[in-house]
Protein backbone atom coordinates (compact mmCIF):
# COMPACT_ATOMS: atom_id res chain seq x y z
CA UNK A 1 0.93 8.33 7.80
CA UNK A 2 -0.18 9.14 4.35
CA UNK A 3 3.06 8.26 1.40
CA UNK A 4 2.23 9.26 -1.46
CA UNK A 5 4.87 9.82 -3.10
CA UNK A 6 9.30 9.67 -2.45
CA UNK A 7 9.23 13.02 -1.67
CA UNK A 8 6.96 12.64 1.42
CA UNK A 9 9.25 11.10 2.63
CA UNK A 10 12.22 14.32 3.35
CA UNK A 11 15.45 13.57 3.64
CA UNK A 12 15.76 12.42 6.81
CA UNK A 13 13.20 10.01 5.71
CA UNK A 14 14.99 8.68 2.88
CA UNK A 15 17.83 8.27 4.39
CA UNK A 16 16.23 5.82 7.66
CA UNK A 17 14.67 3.67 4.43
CA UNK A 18 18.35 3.75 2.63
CA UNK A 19 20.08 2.82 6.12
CA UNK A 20 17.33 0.35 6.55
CA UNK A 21 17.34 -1.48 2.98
CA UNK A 22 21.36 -1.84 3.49
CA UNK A 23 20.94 -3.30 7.11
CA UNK A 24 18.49 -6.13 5.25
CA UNK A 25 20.80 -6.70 2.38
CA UNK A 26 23.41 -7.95 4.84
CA UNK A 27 21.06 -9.78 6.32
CA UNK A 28 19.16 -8.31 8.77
CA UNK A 29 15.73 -9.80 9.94
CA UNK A 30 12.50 -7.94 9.23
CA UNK A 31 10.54 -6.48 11.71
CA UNK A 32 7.78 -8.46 12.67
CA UNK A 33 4.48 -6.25 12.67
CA UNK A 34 1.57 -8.63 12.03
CA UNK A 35 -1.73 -7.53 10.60
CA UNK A 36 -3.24 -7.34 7.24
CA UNK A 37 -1.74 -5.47 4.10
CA UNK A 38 -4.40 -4.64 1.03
CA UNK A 39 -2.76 -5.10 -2.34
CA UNK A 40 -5.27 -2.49 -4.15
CA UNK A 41 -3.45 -2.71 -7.85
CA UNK A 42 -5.96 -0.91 -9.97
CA UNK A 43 -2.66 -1.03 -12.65
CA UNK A 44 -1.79 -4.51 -13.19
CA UNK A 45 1.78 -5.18 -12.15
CA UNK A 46 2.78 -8.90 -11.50
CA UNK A 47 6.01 -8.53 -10.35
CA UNK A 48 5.12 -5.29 -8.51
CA UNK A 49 2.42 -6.78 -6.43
CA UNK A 50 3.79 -10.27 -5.79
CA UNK A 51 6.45 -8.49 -4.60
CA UNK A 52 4.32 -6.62 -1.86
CA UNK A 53 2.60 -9.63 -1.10
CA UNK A 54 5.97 -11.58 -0.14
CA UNK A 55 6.93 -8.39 1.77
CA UNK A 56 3.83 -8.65 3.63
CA UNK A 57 4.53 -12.28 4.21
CA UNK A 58 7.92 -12.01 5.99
CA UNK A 59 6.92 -9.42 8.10
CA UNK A 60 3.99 -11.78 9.56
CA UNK A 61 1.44 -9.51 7.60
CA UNK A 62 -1.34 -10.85 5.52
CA UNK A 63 -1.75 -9.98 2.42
CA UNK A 64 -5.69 -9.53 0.61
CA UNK A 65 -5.81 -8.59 -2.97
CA UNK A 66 -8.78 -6.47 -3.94
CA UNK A 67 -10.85 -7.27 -6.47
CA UNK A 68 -13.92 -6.86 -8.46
CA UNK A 69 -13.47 -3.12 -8.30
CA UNK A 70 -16.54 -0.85 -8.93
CA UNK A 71 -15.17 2.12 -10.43
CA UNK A 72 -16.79 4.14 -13.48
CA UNK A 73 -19.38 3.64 -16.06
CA UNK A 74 -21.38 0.69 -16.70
CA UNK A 75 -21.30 -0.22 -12.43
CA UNK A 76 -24.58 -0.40 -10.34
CA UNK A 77 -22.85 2.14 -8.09
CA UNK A 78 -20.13 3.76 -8.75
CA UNK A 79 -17.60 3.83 -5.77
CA UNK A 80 -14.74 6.43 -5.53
CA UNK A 81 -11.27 5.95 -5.17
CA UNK A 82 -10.70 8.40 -2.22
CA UNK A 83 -14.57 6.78 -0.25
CA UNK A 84 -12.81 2.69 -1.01
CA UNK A 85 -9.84 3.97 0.42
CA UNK A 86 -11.42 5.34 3.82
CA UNK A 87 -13.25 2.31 4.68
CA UNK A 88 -10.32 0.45 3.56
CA UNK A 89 -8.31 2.19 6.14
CA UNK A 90 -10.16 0.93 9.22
CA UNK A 91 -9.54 -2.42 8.34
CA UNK A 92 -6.04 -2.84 7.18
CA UNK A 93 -2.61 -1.54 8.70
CA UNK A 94 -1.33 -0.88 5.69
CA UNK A 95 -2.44 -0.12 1.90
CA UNK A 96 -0.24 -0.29 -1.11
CA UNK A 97 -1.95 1.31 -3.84
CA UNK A 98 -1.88 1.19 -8.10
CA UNK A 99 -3.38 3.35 -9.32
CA UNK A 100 -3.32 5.82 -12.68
CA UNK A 101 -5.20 8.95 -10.71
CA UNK A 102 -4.03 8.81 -6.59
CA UNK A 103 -5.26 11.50 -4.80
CA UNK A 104 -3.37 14.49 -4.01
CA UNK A 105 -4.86 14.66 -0.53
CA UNK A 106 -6.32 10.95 0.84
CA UNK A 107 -9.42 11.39 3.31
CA UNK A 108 -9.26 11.76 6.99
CA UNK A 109 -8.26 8.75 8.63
CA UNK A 110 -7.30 6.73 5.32
């Protein structure tokens, strides 16, 4: 599943993550789902992206920052968003993206 944006989301989808969030404020434990998470923060955010990281953390996830991006001018070769973010997707369960320009549509499989 692609989420781009709240909206993806629908109501009924809201809703579970609202349900959810209040289950976990009283103290519910997180569902344990291994794997890796990549932190792709093309914006910088501190607080934003330690956040995700500790998320990532108590769910048993790892969490890999990406760095030493290769997007634009002055590059050896330029890479694309939408190209990093396919062959980031067979590697990594989840990605939580910053970025000034996301895609409207993501590639297939990403």
């Amino acid at each position: 599943m692609n989420l781009l944006r709240v909206g993806d989301l629908g109501e009924v989808g809201v809703r579970r993550v609202l349900d959810r969030a209040a289950e976990l404020a009283v103290g519910a434990p997180p569902v344990r789902c291994g794997g890796a998470v990549l932190l792709a923060f093309f914006e910088p955010s501190t607080r934003t992206r330690l956040g995700f990281a500790r998320a990532a953390i108590d769910v048993g996830a790892v969490p890999v920052d990406l760095h030493g991006t290769r997007f634009g001018a002055g590059t050896s070769a330029p890479e694309s968003l939408a190209d990093t973010l396919a062959v980031a997707s067979a590697y990594f369960e989840v990605i939580v993206l910053r970025h000034g320009e996301v895609p409207g549509r993501l590639p297939d499989g990403a």
